[in-house]
Protein backbone atom coordinates (compact mmCIF):
# COMPACT_ATOMS: atom_id res chain seq x y z
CA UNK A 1 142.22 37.05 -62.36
CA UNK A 2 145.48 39.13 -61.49
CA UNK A 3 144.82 42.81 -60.23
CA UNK A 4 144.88 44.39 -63.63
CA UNK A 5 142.18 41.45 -65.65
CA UNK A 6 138.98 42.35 -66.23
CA UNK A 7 135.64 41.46 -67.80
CA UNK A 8 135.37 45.04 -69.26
CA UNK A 9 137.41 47.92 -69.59
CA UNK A 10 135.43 50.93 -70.21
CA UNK A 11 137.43 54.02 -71.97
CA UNK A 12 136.09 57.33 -71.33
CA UNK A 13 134.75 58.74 -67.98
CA UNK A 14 131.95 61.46 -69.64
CA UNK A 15 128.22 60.76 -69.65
CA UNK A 16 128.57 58.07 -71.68
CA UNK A 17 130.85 56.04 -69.94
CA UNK A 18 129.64 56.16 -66.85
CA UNK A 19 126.62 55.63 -67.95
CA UNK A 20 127.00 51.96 -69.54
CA UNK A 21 129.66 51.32 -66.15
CA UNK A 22 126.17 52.17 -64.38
CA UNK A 23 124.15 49.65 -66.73
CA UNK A 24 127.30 46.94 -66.58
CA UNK A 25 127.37 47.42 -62.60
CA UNK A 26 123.85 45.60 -62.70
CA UNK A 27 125.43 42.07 -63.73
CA UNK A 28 128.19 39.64 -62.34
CA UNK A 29 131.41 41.24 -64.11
CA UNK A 30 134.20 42.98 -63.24
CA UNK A 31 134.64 45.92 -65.38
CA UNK A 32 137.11 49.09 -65.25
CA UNK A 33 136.34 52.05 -65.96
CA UNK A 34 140.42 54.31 -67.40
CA UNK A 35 139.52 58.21 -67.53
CA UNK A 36 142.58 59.90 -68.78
CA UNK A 37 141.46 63.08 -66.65
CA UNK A 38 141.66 63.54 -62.48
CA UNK A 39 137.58 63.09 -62.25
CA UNK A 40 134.57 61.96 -64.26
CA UNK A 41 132.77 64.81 -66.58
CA UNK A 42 136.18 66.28 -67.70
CA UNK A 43 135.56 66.28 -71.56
CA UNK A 44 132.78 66.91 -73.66
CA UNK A 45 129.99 66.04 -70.86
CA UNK A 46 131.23 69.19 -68.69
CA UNK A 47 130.41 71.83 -71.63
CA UNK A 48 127.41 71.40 -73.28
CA UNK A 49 123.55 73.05 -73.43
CA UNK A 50 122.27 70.63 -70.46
CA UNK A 51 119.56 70.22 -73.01
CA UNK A 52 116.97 66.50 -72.64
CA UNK A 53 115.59 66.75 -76.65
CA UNK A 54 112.65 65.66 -76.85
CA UNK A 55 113.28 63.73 -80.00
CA UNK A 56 112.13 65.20 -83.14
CA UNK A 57 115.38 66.34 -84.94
CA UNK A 58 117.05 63.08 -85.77
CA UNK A 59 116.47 61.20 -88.85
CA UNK A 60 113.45 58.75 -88.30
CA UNK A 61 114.84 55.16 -87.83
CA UNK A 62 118.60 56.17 -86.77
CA UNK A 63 120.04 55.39 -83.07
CA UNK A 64 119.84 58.92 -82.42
CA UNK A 65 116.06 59.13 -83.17
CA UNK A 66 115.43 55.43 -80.88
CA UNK A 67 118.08 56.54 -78.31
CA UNK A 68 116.61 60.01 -77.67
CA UNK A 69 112.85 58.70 -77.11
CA UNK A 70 113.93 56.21 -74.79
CA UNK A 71 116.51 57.84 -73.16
CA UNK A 72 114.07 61.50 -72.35
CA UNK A 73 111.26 59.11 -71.27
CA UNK A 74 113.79 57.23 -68.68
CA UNK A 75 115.59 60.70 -67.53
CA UNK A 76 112.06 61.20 -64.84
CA UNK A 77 112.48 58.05 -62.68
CA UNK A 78 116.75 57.92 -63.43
CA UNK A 79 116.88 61.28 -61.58
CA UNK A 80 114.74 60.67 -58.72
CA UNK A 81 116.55 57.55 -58.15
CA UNK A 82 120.32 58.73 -58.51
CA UNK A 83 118.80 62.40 -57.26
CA UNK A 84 119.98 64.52 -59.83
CA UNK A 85 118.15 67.84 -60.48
CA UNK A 86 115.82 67.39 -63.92
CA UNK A 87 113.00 69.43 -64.85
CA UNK A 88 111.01 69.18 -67.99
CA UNK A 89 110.44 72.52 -68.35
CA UNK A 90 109.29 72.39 -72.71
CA UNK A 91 110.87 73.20 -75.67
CA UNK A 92 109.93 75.59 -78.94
CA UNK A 93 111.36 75.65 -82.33
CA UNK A 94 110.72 78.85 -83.91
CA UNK A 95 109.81 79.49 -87.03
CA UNK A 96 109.74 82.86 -88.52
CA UNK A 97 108.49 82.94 -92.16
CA UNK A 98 105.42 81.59 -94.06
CA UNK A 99 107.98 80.18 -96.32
CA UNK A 100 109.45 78.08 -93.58
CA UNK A 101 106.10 76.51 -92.67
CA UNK A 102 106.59 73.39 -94.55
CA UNK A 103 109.92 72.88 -92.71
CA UNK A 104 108.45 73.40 -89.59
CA UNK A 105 105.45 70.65 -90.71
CA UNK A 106 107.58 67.88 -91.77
CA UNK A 107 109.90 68.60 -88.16
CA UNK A 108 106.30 67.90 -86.45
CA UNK A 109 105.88 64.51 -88.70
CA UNK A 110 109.60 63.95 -88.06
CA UNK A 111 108.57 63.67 -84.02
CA UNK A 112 105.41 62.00 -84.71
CA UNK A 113 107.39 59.19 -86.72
CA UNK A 114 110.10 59.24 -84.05
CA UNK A 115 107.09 58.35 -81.38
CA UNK A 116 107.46 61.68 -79.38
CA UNK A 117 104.47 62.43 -77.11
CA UNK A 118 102.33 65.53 -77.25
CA UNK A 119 104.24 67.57 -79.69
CA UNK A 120 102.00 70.26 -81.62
CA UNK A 121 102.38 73.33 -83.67
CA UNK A 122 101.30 76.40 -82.33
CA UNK A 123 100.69 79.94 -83.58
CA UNK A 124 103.08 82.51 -83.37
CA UNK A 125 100.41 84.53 -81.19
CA UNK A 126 100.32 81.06 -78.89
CA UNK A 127 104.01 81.04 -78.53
CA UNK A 128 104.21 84.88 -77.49
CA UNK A 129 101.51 84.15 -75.38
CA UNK A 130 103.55 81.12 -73.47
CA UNK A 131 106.72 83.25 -73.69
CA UNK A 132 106.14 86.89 -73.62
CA UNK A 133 109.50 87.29 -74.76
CA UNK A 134 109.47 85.43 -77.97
CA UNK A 135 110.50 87.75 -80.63
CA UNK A 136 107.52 89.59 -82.64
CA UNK A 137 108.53 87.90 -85.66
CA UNK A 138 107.63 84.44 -84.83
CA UNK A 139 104.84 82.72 -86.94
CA UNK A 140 104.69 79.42 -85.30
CA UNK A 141 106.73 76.98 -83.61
CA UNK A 142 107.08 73.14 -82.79
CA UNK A 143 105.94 72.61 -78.94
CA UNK A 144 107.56 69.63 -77.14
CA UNK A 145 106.02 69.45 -73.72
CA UNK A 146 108.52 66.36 -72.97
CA UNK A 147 111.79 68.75 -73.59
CA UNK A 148 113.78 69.11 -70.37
CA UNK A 149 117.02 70.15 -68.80
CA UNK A 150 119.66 68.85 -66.44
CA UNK A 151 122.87 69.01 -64.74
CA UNK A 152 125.07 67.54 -67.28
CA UNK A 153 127.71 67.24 -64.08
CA UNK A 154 125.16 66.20 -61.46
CA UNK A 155 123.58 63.08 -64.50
CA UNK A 156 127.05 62.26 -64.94
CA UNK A 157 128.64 62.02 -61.57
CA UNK A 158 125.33 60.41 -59.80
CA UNK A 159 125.81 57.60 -62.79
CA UNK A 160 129.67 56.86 -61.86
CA UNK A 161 128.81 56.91 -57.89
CA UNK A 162 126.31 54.39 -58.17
CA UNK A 163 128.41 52.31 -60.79
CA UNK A 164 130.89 52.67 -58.54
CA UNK A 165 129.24 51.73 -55.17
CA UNK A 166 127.86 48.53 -57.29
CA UNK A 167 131.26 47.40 -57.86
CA UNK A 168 132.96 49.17 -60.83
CA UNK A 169 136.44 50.52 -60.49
CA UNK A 170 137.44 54.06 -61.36
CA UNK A 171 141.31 54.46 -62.64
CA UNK A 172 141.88 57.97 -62.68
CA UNK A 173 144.74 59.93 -64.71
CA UNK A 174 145.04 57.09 -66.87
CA UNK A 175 145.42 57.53 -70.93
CA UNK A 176 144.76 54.49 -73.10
CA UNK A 177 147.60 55.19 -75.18
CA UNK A 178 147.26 51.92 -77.22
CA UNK A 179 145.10 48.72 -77.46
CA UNK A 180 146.01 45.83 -78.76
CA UNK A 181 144.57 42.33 -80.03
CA UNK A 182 145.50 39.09 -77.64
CA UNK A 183 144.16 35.75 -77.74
CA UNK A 184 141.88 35.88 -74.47
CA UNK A 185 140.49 39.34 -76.12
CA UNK A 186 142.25 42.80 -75.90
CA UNK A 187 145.27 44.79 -73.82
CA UNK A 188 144.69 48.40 -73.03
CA UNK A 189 148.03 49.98 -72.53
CA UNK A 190 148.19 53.09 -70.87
CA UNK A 191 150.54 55.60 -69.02
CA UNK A 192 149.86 54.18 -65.54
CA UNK A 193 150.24 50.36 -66.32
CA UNK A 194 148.54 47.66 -68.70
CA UNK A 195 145.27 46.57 -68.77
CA UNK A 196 143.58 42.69 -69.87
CA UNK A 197 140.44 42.44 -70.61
CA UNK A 198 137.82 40.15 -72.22
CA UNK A 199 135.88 43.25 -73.46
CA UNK A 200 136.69 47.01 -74.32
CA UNK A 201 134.29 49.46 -74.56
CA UNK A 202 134.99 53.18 -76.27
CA UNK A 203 133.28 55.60 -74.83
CA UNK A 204 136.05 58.34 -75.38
CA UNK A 205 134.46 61.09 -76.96
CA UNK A 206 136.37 63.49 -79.56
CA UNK A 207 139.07 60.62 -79.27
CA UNK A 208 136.81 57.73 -80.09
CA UNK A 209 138.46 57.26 -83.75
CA UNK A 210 142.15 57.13 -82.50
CA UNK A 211 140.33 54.32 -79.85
CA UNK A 212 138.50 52.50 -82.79
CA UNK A 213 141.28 52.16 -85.15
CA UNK A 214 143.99 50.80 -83.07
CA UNK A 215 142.17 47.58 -83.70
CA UNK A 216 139.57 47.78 -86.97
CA UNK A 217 140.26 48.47 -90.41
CA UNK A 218 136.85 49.86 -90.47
CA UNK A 219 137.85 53.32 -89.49
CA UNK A 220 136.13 56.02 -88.23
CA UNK A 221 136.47 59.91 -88.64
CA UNK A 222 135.33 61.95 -86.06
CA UNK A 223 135.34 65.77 -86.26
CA UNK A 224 135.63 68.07 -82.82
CA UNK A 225 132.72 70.49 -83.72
CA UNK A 226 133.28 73.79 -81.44
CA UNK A 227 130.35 75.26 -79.95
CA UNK A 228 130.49 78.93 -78.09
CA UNK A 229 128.06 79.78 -74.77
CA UNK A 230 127.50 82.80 -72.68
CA UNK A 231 126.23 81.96 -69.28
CA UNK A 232 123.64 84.95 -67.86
CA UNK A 233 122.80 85.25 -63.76
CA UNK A 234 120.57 84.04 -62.16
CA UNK A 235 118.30 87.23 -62.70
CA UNK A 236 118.18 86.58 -66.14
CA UNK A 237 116.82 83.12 -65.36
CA UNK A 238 113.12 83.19 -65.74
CA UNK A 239 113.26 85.51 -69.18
CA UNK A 240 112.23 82.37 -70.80
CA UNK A 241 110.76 79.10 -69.19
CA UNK A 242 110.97 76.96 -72.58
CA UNK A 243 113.98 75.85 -73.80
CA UNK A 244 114.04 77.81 -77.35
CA UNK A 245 115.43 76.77 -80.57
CA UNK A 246 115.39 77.90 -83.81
CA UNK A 247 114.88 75.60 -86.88
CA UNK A 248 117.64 73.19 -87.23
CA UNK A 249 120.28 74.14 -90.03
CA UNK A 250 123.25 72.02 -91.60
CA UNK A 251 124.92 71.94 -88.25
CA UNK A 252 122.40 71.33 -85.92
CA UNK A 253 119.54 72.93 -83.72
CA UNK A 254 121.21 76.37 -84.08
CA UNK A 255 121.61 78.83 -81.35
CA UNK A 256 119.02 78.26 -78.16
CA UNK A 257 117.58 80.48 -75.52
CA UNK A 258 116.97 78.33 -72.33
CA UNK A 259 117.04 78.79 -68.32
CA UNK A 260 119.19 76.43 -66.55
CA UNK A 261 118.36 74.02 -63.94
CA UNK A 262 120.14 76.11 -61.65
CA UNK A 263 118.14 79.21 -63.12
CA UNK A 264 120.52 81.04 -65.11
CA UNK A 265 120.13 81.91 -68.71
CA UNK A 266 122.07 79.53 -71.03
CA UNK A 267 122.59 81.06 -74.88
CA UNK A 268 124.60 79.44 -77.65
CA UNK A 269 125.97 77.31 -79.28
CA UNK A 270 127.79 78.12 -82.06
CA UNK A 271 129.38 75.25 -84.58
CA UNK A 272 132.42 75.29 -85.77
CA UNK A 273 134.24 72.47 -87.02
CA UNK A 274 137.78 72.35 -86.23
CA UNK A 275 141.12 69.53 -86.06
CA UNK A 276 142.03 70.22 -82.45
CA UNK A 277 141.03 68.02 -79.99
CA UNK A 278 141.55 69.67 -77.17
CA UNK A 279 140.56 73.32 -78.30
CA UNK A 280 137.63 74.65 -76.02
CA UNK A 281 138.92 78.30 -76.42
CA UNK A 282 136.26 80.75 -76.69
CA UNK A 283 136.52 84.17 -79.23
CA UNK A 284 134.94 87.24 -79.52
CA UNK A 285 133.52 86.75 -83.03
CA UNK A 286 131.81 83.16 -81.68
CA UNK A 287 130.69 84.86 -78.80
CA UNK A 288 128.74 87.59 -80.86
CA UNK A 289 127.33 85.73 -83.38
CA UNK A 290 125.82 83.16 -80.37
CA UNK A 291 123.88 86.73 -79.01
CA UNK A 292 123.21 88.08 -82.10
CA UNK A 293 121.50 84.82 -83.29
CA UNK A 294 119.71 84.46 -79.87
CA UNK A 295 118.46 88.22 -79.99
CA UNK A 296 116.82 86.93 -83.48
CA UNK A 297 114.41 84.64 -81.08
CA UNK A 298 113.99 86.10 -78.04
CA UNK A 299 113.49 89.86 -77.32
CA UNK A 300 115.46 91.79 -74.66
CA UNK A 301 118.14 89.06 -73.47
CA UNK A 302 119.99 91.56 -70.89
CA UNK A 303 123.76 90.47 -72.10
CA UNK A 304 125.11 93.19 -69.57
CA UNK A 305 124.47 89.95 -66.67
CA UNK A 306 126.80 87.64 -68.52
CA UNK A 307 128.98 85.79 -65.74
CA UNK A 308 130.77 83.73 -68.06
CA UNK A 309 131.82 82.27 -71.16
CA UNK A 310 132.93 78.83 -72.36
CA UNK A 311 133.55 76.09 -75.10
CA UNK A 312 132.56 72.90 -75.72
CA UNK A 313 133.18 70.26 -78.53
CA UNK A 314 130.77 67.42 -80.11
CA UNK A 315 132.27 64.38 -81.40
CA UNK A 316 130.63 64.61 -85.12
CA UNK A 317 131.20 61.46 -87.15
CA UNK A 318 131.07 61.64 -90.81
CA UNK A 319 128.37 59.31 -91.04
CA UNK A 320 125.86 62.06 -88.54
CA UNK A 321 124.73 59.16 -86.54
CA UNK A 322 125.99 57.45 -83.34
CA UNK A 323 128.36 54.16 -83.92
CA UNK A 324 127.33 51.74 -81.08
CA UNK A 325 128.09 48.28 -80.94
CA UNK A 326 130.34 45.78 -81.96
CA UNK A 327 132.94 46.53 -84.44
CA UNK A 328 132.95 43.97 -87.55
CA UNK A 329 136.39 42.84 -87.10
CA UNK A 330 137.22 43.13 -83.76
CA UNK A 331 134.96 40.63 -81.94
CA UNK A 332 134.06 41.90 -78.23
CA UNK A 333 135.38 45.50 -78.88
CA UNK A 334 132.13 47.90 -78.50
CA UNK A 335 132.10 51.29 -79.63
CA UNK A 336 129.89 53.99 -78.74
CA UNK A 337 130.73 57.02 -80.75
CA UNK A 338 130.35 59.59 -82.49
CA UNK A 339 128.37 60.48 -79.68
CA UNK A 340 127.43 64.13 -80.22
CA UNK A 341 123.96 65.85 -79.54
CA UNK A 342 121.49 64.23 -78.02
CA UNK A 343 124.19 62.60 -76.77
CA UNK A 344 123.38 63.78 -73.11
CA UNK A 345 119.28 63.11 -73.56
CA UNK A 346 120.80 59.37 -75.12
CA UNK A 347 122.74 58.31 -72.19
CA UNK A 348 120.74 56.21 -70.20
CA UNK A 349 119.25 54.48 -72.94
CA UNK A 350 122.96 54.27 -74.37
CA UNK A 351 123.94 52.96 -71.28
CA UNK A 352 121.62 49.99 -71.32
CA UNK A 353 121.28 49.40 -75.06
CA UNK A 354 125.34 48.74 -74.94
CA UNK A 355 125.47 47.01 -71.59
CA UNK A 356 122.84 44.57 -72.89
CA UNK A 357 124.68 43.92 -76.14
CA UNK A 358 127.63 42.99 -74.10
CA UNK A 359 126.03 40.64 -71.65
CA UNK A 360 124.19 38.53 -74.89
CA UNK A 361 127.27 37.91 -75.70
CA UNK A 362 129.43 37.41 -72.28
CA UNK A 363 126.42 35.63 -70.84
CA UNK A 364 127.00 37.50 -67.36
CA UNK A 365 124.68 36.74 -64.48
CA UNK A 366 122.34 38.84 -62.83
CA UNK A 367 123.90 41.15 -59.93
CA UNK A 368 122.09 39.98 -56.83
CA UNK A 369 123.92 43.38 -54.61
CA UNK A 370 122.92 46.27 -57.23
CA UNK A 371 121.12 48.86 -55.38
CA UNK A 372 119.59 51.45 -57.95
CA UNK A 373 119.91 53.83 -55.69
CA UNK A 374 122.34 56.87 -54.89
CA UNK A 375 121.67 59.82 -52.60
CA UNK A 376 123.11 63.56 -53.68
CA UNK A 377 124.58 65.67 -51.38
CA UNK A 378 122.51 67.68 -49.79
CA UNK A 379 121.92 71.40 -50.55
CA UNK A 380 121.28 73.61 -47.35
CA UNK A 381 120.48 76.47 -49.40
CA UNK A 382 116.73 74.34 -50.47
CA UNK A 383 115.99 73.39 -46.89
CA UNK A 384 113.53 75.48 -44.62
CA UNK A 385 114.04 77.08 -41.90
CA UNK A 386 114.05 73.95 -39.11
CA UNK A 387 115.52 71.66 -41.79
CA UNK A 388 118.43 73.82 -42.07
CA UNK A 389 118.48 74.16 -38.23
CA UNK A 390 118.82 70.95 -37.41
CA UNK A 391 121.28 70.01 -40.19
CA UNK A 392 123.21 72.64 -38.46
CA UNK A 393 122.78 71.51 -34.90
CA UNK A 394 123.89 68.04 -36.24
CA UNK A 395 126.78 68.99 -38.07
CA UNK A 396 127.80 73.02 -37.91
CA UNK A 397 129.99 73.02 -40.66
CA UNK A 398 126.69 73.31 -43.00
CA UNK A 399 126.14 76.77 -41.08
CA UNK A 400 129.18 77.93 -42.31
CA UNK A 401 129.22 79.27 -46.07
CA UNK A 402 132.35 79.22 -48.68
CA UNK A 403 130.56 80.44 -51.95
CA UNK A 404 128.58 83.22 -51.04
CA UNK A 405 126.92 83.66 -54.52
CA UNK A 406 125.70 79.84 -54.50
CA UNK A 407 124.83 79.78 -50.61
CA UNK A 408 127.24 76.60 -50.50
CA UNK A 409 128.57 75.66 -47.22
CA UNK A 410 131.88 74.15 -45.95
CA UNK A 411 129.54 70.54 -44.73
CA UNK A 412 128.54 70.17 -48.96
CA UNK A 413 132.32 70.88 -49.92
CA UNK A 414 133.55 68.09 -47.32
CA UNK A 415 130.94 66.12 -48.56
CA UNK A 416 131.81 66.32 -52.20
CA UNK A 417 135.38 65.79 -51.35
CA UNK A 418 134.97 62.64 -48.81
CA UNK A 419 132.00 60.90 -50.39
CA UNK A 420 132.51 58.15 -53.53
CA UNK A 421 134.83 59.38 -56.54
CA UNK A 422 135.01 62.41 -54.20
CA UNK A 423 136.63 65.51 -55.79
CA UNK A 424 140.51 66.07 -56.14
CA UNK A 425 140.23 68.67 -57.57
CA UNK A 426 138.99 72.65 -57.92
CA UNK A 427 136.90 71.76 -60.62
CA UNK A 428 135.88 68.33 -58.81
CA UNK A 429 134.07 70.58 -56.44
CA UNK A 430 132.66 72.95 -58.48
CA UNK A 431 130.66 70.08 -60.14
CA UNK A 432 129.54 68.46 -57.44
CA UNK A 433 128.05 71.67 -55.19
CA UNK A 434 128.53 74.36 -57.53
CA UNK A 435 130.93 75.84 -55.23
CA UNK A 436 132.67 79.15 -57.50
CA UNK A 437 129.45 79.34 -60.52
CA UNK A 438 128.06 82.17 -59.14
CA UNK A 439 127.94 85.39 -59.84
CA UNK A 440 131.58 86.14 -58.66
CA UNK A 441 132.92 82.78 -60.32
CA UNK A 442 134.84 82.06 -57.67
CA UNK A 443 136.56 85.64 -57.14
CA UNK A 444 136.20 85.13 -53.42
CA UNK A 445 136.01 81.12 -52.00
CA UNK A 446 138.50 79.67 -53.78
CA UNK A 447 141.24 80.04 -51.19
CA UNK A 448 138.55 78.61 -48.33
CA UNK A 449 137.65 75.88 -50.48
CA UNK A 450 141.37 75.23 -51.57
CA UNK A 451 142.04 75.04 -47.93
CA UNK A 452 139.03 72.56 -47.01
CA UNK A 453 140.69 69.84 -50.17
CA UNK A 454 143.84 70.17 -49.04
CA UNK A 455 142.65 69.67 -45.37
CA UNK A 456 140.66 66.76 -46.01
CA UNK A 457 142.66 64.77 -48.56
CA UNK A 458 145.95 65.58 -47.57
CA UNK A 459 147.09 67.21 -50.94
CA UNK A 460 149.55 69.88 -49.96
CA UNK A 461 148.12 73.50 -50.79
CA UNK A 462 150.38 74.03 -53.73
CA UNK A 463 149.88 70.66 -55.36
CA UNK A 464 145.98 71.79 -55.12
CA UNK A 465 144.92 71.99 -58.80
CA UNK A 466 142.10 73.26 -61.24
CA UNK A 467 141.92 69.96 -62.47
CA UNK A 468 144.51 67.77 -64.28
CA UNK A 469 148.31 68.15 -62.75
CA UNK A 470 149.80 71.19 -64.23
CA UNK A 471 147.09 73.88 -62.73
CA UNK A 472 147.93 73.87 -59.67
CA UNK A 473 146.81 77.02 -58.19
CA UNK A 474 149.60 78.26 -56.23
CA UNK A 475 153.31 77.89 -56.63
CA UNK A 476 154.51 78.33 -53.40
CA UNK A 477 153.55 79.55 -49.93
CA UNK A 478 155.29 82.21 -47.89
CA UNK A 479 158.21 81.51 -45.15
């Protein structure tokens, strides 16, 4: 093989991808991974509800409805083996007329049908008495004790690391800008160089359907479905403990209530279907309607402790499932898209439903160095008092904080920067210690934390960027 052949190419860097280059890393092949963005987690994976579904809403007998099951029962074990922070904290799905009952009954025999564990249906009195801020108004509501929630940045980066340390390349800031048929099986050509492979797999989110019909005739449609969040501090974080939904409408689960891993408050999102690709703008009418709606479920939601808003698109294909697998007339091209909620809960079961279907055919070996295992960086702030101590005596740069507001300290921002994939960028940082999501988002570290990246990679100060080239931060320094 020359420098740029490969078993597989993998495009798309988000949950997804990395996920399957995590599955592929466990077998004798060499496989690529092109992300057109500076890091991993730069598209749709960055901006979503963090949400594990337990499994209920999708359609009985659709990939989303297998893929969910399996992937929320795997999601325990994944995360204490590529540490990642996971809690199944339960989820609800109010109801709040008699008239709705039915709809709320055959949601319950939806998640029986779908093989989800322990679900019931509980009184409106038992849901106020669980979460004394459920609105008044409630009659019942689906319980999911299985329901969880996760870093969407920590799942996705602990996934690449591990692919990565197990042997799968990472080609940042590289576009797949066309792919093409060849007699050994398919050339990815892209803006930093050309790319052979036996196998392609497209994993590239809202772009999926440009990737799929440069070689089928079969084409796709996928539609960038805009959905609107406001993010609440961390004293807002216990108003709920359940993740809280509404019943699910034409475009989805509706607006949610939920605490974050990190224990903020997470509301939204909208759903808006839109032709731009790249449009995660956020608006004041969105923004509204995602606390009005909320305020319909949950009582008392202090909006005043808002920190921040964003934007975040789902790839919705026009058939409302996922499209995984091989395409009909392009033998050993392997699509997985249309990969839109519960995309995130899906991913490890994605990852090794797809990886498996490639192997069957490839007839790769077993690969005798995969280690399943991955170690975070560490976070100071959770140690106790000796822990912390010695960490410190060890190393003092974790005695010395950047980010205030997260308790993040310059040894976890060196780490993030030095360790595999490291960050190159702001953003690269901020998803790997939280470094600039608190409270202040990032009024006051950013210089310090500009400073450490440029220190430790050798990026001058003012190429330093937010992420992709073109934000750099600064333009110039003075004389």
């Amino acid at each position: 093989m020359n420098g740029n052949t490969y078993d597989v190419v993998i495009i798309g860097g988000g949950v997804i991808g990395s996920s399957i280059a995590r599955a592929l890393s466990k077998y004798e092949c060499r496989t690529v991974l092109l992300e057109k963005e500076e890091d991993v987690c730069s598209g749709t994976s960055k901006a979503n509800s963090a949400i594990v579904h337990a499994g209920y809403d999708a359609k009985t007998g659709s990939l989303k409805a297998k893929l969910n099951v399996k992937g929320n029962a795997m999601m325990g074990d994944l995360s204490k083996e590529l540490d990642f922070d996971f809690k199944r904290n339960s989820s609800l799905v109010l109801c709040f007329a008699q008239e709705d009952l039915p709809a709320l009954q055959a949601l319950y025999e939806r998640g029986v049908a779908n093989g989800v564990p322990d679900i019931s249906i509980l009184t409106g009195d038992e849901v106020r008495k669980m979460e004394p801020n459920v609105s008044g108004e409630v009659v019942a509501a689906l319980y999911a004790p299985t329901g969880g929630i996760v870093c969407p940045f920590g799942l996705t980066i602990a996934l690449a690391e591990n692919a990565c340390d197990n042997g799968v390349e990472f080609v940042f800031n590289t576009k797949a800008e066309k792919v093409e048929k060849t007699t050994e099986g398919y050339r990815v050509i892209t803006n930093n160089g050309v790319f052979e492979t036996k196998y392609v797999v497209n994993a590239a989110g809202v772009y999926s359907d440009e990737i799929h019909n440069m070689v089928s005739e079969k084409k796709l449609h996928i539609v960038p479905r805009r959905g609107e969040y406001c993010l609440l501090d961390k004293e807002a974080g216990n108003h709920v403990s359940a993740t809280v939904f509404q019943l699910p409408g034409k475009y989805g689960k509706g607006i949610l209530v939920s605490p974050t891993i990190h224990g903020n408050l997470l509301v939204g999102p909208t759903a808006v279907d839109q032709e731009d690709k790249d449009g995660t703008y956020t608006t004041a009418e969105g923004l509204a309607e995602a606390c009005e709606k909320a305020a319909k479920s949950v009582n008392n939601i202090p909006f005043r402790q808002v920190i921040t808003s964003f934007s975040g698109l789902r790839a919705h294909e026009d058939g409302d499932d996922f499209i995984i697998g091989e395409a009909e007339d392009a033998p050993g091209f392997f699509d997985a898209a249309g990969i839109e909620s519960p995309g995130l809960s899906c991913a490890p079961a994605i990852g090794e439903y797809l990886a498996g279907m490639i192997e069957e055919k490839a007839g790769f070996g077993k690969n005798p160095n995969f280690n399943p295992v991955r170690k975070g960086i560490v976070k100071a702030a959770r140690l106790n008092t000796e822990e912390r101590a010695e960490l410190i005596r060890k190393n003092p740069a974790y005695g010395a904080i950047v980010c205030r507001c997260e308790t993040i300290s310059e040894g976890e921002i060196v780490d993030a920067i030095t360790r595999t994939l490291g960050a190159r960028s702001m953003d690269g940082i901020k998803r790997r210690v939280r470094q600039g999501m608190g409270r202040c988002q990032a009024g006051f570290c950013t210089p310090r934390a500009m400073e450490i990246l440029s220190r430790e990679t050798g990026i001058p100060i003012t190429e330093i960027c937010k992420n992709r080239k073109g934000s750099e931060m600064i333009k110039g320094e003075e004389a």
